[in-house]
Protein backbone atom coordinates (compact mmCIF):
# COMPACT_ATOMS: atom_id res chain seq x y z
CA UNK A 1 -8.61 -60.46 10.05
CA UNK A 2 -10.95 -58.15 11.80
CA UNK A 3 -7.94 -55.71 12.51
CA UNK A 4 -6.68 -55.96 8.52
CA UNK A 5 -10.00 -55.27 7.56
CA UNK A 6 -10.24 -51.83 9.73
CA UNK A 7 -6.84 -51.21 8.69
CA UNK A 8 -7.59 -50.84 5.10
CA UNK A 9 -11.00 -49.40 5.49
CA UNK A 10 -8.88 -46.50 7.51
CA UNK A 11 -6.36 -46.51 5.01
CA UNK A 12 -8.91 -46.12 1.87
CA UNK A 13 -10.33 -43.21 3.68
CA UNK A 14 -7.52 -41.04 4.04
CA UNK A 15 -6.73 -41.87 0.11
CA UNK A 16 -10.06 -40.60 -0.60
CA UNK A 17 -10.17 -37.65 2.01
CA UNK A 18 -6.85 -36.30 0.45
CA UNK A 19 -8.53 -36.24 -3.25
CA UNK A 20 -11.89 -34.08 -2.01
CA UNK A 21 -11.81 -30.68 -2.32
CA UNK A 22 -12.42 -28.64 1.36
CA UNK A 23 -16.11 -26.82 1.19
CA UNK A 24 -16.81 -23.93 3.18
CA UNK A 25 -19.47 -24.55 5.46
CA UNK A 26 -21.18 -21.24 4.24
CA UNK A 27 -21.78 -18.97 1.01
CA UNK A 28 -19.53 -16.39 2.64
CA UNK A 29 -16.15 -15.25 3.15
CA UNK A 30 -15.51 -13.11 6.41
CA UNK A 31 -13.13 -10.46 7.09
CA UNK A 32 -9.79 -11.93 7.20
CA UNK A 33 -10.42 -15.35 6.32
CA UNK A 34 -8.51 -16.77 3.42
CA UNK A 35 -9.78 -19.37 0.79
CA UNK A 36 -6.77 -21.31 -0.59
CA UNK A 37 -5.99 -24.11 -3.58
CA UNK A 38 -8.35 -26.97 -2.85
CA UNK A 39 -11.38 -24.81 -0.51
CA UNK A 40 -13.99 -23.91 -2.37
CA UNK A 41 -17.56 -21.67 -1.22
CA UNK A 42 -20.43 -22.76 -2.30
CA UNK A 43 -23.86 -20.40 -2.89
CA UNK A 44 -27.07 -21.10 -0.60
CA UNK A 45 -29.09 -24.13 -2.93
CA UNK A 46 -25.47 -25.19 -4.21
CA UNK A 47 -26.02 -23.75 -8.28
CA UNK A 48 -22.63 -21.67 -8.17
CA UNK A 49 -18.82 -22.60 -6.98
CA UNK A 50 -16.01 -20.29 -5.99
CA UNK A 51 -12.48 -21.49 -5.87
CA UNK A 52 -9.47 -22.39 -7.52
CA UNK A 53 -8.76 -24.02 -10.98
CA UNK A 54 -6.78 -24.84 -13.65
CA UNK A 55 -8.49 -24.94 -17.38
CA UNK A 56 -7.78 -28.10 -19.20
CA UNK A 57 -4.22 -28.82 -19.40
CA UNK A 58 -2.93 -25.35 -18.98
CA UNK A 59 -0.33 -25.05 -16.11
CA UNK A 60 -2.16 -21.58 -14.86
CA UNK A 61 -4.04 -21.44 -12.04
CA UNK A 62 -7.05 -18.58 -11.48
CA UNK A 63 -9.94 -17.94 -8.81
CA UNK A 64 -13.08 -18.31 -10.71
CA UNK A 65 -16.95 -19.23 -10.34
CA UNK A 66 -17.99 -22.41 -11.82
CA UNK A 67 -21.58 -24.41 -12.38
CA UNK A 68 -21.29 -26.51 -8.82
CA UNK A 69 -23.50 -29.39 -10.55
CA UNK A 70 -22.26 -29.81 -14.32
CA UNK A 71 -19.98 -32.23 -14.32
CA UNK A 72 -18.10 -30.38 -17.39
CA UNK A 73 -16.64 -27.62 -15.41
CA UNK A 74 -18.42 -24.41 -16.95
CA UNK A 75 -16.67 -21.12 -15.59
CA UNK A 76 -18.69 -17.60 -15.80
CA UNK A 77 -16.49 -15.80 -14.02
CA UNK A 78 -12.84 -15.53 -13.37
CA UNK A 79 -10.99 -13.12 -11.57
CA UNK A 80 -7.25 -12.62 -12.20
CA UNK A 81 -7.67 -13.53 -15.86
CA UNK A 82 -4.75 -11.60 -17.19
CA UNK A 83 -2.28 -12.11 -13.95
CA UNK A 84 -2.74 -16.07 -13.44
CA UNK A 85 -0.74 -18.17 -11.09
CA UNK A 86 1.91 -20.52 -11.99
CA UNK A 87 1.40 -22.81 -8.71
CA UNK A 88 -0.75 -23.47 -6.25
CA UNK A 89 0.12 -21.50 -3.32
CA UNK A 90 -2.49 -18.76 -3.88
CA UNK A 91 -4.77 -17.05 -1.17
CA UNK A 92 -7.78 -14.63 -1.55
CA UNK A 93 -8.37 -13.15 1.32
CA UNK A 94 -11.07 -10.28 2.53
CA UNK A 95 -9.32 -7.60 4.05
CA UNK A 96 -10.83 -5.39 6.96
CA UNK A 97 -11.83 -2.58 4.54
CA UNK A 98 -13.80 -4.99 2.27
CA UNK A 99 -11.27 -5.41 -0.60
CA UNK A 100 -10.76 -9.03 -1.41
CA UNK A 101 -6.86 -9.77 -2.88
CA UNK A 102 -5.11 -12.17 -4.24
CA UNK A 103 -1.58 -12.87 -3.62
CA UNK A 104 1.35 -15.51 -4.01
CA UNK A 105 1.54 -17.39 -0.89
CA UNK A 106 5.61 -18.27 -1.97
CA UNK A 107 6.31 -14.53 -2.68
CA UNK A 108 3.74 -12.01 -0.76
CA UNK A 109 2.86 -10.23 -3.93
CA UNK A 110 -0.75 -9.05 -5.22
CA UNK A 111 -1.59 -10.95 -7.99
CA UNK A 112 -4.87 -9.52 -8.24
CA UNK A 113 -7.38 -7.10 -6.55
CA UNK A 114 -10.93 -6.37 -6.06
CA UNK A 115 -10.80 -2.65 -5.81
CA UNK A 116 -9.00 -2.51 -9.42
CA UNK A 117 -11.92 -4.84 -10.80
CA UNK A 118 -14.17 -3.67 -13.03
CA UNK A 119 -16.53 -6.35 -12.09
CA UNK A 120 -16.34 -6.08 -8.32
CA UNK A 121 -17.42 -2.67 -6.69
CA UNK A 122 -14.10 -1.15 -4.59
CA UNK A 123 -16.58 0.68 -2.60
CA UNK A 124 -14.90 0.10 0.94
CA UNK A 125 -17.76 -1.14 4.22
CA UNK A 126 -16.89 -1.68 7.51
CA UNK A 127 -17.02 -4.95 8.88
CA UNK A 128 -17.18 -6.24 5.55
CA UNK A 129 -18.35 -9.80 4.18
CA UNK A 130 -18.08 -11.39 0.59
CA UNK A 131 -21.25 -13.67 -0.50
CA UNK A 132 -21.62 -15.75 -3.45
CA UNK A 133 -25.25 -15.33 -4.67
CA UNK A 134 -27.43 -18.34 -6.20
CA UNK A 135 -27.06 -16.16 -9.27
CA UNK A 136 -23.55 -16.46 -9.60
CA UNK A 137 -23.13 -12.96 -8.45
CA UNK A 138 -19.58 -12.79 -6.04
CA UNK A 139 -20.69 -9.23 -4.02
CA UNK A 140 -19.38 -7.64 -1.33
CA UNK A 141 -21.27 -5.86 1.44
CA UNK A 142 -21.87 -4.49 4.93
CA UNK A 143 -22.67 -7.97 7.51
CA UNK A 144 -25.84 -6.88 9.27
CA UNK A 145 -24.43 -7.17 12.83
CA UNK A 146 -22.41 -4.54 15.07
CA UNK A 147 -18.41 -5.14 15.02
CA UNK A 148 -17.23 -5.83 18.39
CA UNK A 149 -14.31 -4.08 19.60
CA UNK A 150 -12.21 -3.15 22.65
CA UNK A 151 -9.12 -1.82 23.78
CA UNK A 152 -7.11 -4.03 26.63
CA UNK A 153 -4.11 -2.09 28.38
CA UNK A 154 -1.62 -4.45 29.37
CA UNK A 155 0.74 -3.97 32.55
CA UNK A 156 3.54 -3.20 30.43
CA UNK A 157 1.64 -0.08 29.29
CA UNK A 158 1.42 -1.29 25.85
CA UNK A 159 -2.31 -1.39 24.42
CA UNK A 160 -3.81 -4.40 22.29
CA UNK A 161 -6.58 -3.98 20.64
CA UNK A 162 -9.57 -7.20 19.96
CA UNK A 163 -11.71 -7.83 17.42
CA UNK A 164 -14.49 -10.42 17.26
CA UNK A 165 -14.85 -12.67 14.57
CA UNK A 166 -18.59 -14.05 14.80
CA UNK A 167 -17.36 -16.78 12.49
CA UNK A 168 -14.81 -17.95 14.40
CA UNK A 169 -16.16 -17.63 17.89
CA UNK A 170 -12.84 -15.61 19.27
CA UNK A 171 -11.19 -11.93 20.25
CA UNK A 172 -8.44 -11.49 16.72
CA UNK A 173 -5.72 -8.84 17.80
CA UNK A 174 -5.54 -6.07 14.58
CA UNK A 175 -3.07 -3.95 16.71
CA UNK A 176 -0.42 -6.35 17.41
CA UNK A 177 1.32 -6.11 21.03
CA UNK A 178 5.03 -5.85 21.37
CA UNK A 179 6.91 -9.15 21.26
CA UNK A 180 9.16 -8.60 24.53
CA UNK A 181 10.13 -5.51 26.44
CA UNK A 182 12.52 -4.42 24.09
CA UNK A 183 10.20 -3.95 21.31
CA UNK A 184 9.00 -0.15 22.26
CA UNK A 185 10.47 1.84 19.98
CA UNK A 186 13.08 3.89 21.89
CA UNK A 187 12.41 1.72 25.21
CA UNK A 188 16.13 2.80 26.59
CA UNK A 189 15.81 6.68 25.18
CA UNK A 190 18.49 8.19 23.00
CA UNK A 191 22.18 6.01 23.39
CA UNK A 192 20.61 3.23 25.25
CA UNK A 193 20.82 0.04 24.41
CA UNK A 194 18.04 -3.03 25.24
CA UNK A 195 19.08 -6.53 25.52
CA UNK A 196 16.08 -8.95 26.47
CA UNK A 197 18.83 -11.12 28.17
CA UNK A 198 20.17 -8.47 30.71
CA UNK A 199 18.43 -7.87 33.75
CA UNK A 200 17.04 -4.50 33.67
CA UNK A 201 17.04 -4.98 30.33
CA UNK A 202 18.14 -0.91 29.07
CA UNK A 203 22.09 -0.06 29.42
CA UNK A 204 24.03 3.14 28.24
CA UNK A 205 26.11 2.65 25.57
CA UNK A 206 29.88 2.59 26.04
CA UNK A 207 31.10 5.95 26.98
CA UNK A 208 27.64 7.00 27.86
CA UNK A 209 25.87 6.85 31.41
CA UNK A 210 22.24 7.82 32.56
CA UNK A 211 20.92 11.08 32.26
CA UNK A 212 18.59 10.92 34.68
CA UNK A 213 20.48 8.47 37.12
CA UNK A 214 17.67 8.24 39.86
CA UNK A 215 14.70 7.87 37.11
CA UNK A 216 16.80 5.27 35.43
CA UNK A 217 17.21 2.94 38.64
CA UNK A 218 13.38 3.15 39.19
CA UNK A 219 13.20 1.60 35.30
CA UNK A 220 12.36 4.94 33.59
CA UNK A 221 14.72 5.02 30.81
CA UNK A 222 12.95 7.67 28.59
CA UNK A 223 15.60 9.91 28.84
CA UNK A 224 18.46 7.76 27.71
CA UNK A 225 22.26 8.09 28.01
CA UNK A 226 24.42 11.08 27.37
CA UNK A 227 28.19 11.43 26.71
CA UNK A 228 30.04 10.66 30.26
CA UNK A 229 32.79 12.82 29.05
CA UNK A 230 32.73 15.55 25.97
CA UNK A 231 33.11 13.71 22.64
CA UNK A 232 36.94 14.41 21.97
CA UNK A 233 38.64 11.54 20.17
CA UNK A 234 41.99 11.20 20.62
CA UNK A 235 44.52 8.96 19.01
CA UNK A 236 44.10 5.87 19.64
CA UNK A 237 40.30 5.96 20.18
CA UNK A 238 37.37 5.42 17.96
CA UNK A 239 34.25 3.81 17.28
CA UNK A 240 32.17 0.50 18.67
CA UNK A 241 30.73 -1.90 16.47
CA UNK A 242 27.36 -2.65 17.85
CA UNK A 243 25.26 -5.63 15.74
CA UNK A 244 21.90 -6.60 15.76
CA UNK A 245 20.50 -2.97 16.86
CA UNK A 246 17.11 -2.30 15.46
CA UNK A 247 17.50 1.19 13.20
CA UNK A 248 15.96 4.35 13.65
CA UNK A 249 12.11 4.59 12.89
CA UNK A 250 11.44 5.62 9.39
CA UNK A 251 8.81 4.30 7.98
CA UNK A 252 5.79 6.02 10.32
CA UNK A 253 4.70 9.15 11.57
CA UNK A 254 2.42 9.66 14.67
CA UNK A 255 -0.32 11.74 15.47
CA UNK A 256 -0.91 15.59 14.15
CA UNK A 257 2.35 15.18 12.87
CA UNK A 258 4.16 16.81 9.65
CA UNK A 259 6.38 15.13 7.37
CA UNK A 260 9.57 17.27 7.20
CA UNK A 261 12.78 17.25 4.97
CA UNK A 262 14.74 19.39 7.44
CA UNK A 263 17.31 20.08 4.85
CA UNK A 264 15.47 20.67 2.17
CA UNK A 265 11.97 22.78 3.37
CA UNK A 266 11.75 25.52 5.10
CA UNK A 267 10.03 26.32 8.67
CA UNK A 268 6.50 27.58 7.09
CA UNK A 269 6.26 24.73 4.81
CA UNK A 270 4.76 22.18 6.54
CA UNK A 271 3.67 19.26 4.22
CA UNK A 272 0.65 17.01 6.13
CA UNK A 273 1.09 13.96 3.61
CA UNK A 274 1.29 10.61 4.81
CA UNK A 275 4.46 8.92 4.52
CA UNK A 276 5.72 5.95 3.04
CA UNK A 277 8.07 3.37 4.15
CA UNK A 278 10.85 2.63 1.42
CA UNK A 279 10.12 -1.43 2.03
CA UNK A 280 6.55 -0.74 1.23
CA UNK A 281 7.30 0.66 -1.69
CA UNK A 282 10.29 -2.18 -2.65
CA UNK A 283 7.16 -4.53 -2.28
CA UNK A 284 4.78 -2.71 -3.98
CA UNK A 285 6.42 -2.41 -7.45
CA UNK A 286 8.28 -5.79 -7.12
CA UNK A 287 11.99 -3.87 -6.10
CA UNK A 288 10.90 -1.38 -8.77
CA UNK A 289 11.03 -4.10 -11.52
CA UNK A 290 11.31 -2.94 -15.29
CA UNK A 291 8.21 -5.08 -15.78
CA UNK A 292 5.97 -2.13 -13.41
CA UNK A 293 7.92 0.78 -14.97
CA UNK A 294 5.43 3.06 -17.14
CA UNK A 295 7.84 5.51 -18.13
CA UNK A 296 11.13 7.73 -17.37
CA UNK A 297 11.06 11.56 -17.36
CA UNK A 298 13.55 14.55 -16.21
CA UNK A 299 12.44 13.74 -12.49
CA UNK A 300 13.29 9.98 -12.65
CA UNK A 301 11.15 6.54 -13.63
CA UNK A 302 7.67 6.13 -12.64
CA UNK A 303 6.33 2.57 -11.72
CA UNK A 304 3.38 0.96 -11.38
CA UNK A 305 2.67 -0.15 -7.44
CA UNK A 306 0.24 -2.21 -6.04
CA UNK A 307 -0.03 -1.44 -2.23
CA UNK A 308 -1.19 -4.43 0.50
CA UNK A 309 -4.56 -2.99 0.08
CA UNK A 310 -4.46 -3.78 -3.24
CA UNK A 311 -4.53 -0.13 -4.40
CA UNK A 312 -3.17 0.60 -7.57
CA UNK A 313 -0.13 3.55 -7.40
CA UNK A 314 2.10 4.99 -9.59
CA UNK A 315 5.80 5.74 -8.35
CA UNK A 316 7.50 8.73 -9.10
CA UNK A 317 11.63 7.89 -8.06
CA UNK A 318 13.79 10.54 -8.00
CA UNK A 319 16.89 9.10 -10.27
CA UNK A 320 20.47 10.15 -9.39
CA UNK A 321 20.98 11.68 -12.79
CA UNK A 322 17.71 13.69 -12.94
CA UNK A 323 17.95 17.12 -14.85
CA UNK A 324 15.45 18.46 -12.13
CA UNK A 325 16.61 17.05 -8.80
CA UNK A 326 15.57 18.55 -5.25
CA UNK A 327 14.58 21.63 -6.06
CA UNK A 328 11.74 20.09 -8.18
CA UNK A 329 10.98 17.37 -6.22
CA UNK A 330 10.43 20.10 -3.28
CA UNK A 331 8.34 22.69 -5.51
CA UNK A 332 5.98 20.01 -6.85
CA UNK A 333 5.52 18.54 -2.67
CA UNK A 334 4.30 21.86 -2.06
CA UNK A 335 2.28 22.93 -4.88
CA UNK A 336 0.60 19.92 -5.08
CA UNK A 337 0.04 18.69 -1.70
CA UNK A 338 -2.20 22.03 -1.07
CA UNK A 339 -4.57 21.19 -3.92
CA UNK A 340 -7.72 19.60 -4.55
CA UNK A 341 -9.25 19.40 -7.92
CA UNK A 342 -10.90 16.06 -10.31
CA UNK A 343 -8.82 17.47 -12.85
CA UNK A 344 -5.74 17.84 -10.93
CA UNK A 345 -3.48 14.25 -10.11
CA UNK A 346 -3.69 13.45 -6.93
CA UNK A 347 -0.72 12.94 -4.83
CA UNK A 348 -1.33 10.57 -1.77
CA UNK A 349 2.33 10.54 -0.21
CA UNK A 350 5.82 10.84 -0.66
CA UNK A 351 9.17 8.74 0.71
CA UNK A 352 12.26 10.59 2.09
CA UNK A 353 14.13 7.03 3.35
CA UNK A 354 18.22 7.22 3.06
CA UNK A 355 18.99 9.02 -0.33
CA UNK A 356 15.92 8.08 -1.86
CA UNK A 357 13.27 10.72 -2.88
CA UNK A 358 9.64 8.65 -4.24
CA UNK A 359 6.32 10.72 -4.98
CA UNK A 360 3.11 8.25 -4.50
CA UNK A 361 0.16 9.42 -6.91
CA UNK A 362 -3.29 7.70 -8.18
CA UNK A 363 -2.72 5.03 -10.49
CA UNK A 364 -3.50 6.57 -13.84
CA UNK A 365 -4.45 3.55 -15.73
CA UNK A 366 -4.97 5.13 -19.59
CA UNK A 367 -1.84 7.03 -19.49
CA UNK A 368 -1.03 9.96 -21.21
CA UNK A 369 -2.67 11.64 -23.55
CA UNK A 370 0.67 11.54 -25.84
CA UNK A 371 -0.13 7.88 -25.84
CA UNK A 372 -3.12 8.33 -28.00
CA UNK A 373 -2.53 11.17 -29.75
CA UNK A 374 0.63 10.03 -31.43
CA UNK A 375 -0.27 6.88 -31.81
CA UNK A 376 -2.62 5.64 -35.25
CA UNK A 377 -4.51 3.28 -33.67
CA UNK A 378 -5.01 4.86 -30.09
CA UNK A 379 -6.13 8.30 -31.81
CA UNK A 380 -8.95 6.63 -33.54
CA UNK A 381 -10.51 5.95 -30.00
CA UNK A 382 -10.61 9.85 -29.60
CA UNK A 383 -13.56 10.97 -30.81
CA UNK A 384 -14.91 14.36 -30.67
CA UNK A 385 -17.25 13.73 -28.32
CA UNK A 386 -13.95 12.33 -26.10
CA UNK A 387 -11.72 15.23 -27.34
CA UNK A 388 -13.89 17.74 -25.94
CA UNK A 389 -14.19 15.94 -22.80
CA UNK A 390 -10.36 15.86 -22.44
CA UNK A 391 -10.02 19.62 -23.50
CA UNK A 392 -13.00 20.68 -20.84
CA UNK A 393 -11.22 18.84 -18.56
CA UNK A 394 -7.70 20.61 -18.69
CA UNK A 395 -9.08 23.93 -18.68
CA UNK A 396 -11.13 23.13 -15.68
CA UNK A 397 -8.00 22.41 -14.26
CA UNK A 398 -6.38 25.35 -14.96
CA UNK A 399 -8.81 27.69 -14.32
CA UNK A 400 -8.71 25.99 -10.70
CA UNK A 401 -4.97 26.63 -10.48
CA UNK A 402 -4.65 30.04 -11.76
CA UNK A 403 -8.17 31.32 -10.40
CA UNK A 404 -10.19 29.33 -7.42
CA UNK A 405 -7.21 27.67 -5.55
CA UNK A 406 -5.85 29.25 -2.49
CA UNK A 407 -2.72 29.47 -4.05
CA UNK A 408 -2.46 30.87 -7.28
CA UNK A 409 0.00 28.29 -9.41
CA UNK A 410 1.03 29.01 -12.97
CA UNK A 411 2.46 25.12 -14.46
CA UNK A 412 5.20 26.46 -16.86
CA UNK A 413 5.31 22.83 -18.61
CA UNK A 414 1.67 21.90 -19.49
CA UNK A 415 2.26 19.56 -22.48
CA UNK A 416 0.38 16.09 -23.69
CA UNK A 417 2.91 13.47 -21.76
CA UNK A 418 2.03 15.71 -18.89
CA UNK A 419 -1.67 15.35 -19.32
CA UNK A 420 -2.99 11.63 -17.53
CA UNK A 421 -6.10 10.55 -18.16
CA UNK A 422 -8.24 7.21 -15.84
CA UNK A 423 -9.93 4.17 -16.78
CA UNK A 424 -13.13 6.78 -17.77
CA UNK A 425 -10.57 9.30 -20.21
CA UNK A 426 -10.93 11.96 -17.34
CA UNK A 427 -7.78 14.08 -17.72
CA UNK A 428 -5.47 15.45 -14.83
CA UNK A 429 -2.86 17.70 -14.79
CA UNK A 430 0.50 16.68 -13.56
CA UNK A 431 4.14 16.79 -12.91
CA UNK A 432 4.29 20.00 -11.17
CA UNK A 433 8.16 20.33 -10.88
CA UNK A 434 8.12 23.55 -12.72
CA UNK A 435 5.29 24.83 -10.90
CA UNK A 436 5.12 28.92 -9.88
CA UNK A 437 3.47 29.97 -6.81
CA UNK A 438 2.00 33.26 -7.07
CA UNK A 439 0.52 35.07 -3.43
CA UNK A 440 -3.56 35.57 -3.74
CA UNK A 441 -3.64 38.67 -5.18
CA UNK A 442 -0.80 38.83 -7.10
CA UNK A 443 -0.79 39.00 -10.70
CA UNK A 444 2.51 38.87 -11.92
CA UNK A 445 6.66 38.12 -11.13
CA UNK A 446 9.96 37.49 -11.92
CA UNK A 447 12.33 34.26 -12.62
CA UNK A 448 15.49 33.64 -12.66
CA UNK A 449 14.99 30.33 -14.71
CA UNK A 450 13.35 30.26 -17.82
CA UNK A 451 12.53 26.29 -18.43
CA UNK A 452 8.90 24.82 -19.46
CA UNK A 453 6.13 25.21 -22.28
């Protein structure tokens, strides 16, 4: 009886364990931890609640801060109001540069982000912490203790890098170590192969052998494998299928390095933007989903992007059929990569992966002024007071370009569509494919094309 008894008194237990929402045992979220569906934080004297819910019977799901003590759920804040979720797989998470995001467990996506909030500050800390305030106040600042860090160097050569989490008691690795000895990029050198399974684990491809024979027995394989014989094929002969190889590094650039178009720039036109990976970019606008695109030009589409930080882009994709093409895409790398202005777009990369050509700018969230001129309603919004904002602002701009910048730039297509404007109707000048470069003191040339405004 005794054992029946404790049976169903264990049983009862779990029943009632599964229905209770998980508590955080503090008012904070750390860097890097995650609060999912059913974990909730709760502020120092318990008045305010951050979590999950779901309003009435509505099948969306949104983060939000609640009255902890009212037993009719009272929300005064919620966060991804206009993006819910449709499930409950969700995660917010506090990223290492203090910007907390939202995404789709099932799919990886942003669904929402505190550095596009209007509500949250995106000012970025280091060693960030997210509190929720007895005041219902969600804020995110600076945790008053030192961040521990160091650097371990393993025997393979390969460096880790350890961060402690006070919250958690333990060393986190943010610069993740390679998985076996074959994942160093270029491990076996140019024409070698690695194989985890072979002992060394480097080989020349077929029809190759060592270049540097004796460094290669002592298990220095930088140099790789060159041709045994001079590449002549002859009938009968041909190509290897090799599967499984890992392809050539794209999506990176190291140290004091340039990012180069070989066929396309020339030797003095170095262009020091970072680069982005194609995938990042597939993620980022959802594979470039009609539902992100803001609009289509001569140059191609442009979508909307949301990066892992959860920064807001806007993706310029060279299209196949453009009317402008390489030339363009090249003249407005140059012109605009050298230039600084508030008035000016900014451009914070570009992608040269395969045949595709992408140009990453700030995410200009009012869009063009054509928007609101041509529009009734959307004109109404521009008062004088804002019209002679937006018209300061432009001729700011081009002052700066023809003027102060180190390189004199005349536009040649300055129209309204071309004209962005922010979240605070601060214009920018854009789309620089037509752009002119003039030298410092020169005042006037020649073209061969006549094309703009």
């Amino acid at each position: 009886v005794r054992r029946m008894i404790r049976t169903k008194l264990i049983f009862c237990f779990l029943v009632l364990h599964a229905s209770i929402t998980c508590t955080f045992a503090s008012d904070t979220v750390s860097a890097n931890q995650t609060v999912r569906y059913n974990e909730t934080i709760v502020s120092p004297k318990e008045t305010f609640e951050l979590g999950f819910f779901r309003p009435g019977k509505s099948m969306n799901h949104y983060v939000g801060i609640w009255y902890k003590n009212i037993p009719n759920r009272t929300v005064v804040w919620v966060a991804n109001r206009n993006t819910p979720l449709r499930h409950t797989s969700g995660e917010l998470t506090l990223t290492l540069q203090g910007v907390l995001v939202l995404r789709d467990a099932t799919k990886g996506n942003v669904i929402w982000s505190s550095a596009n909030s209007s509500t949250l500050s995106a000012k970025k800390v280091n060693n960030p912490i997210a509190k929720l305030l007895d005041t219902g106040n969600f804020i995110i600042h600076e945790e008053d203790t030192s961040v521990l860090m160091r650097l371990v160097l393993q025997r393979s050569g390969r460096s880790e890098g350890l961060l402690w989490i006070e919250s958690k008691q333990e060393w986190n690795i943010f610069t993740a170590p390679q998985k076996d000895s074959c994942d160093q990029y270029a491990v076996c050198g140019p024409f070698g192969s690695c194989n985890i399974d072979n002992s060394p684990v480097c080989s020349c491809l077929r029809g190759f052998e060592p270049t540097a024979p004796n460094l290669w027995k002592n298990t220095d394989w930088s140099h790789g494998c060159r041709h045994t014989i001079p590449l002549d094929c002859n009938p009968g002969e041909g190509f290897n299928k090799y599967p499984n190889l890992k392809k050539k590094q794209q999506q990176g650039t190291s140290g004091n390095e340039s990012v180069h178009d070989p066929e396309n720039i020339s030797g003095d036109e170095d262009l020091e933007l970072p680069l982005f990976g194609l995938s990042t970019l597939v993620t980022a606008t959802n594979n470039f989903s009609m539902d992100n695109k803001l609009g289509e030009g001569g140059f191609g589409p442009v979508y909307k992007g949301v990066l892992e930080d959860g920064q807001e882009v806007a993706v310029k994709r060279l299209a196949k059929t453009s009317t402008q093409g390489l030339h363009e895409f090249k003249n407005e790398v140059i012109s605009i990569s050298k230039l600084q202005h508030r008035n000016l777009v900014k451009l914070l990369g570009c992608c040269l992966e395969r045949a595709e050509k992408m140009l990453i700018y700030e995410y200009m969230s009012n869009k063009g002024l054509d928007s609101f001129i041509f529009d009734k309603t959307r004109s109404k919004l521009l008062d004088w007071t804002t019209r002679y904002h937006i018209i300061n602002g432009i001729a700011r701009g081009l002052l700066y370009l023809h003027e102060d910048s180190r390189l004199r730039i005349i536009h040649r297509d300055l129209k309204v569509s071309n004209i962005l404007l922010d979240q605070d109707m601060n214009p920018k000048i854009s789309d620089f494919g037509m752009a002119r470069t003039f030298g410092g003191k020169q005042m006037e040339a020649n073209t061969n094309r006549v094309v703009g405004t």
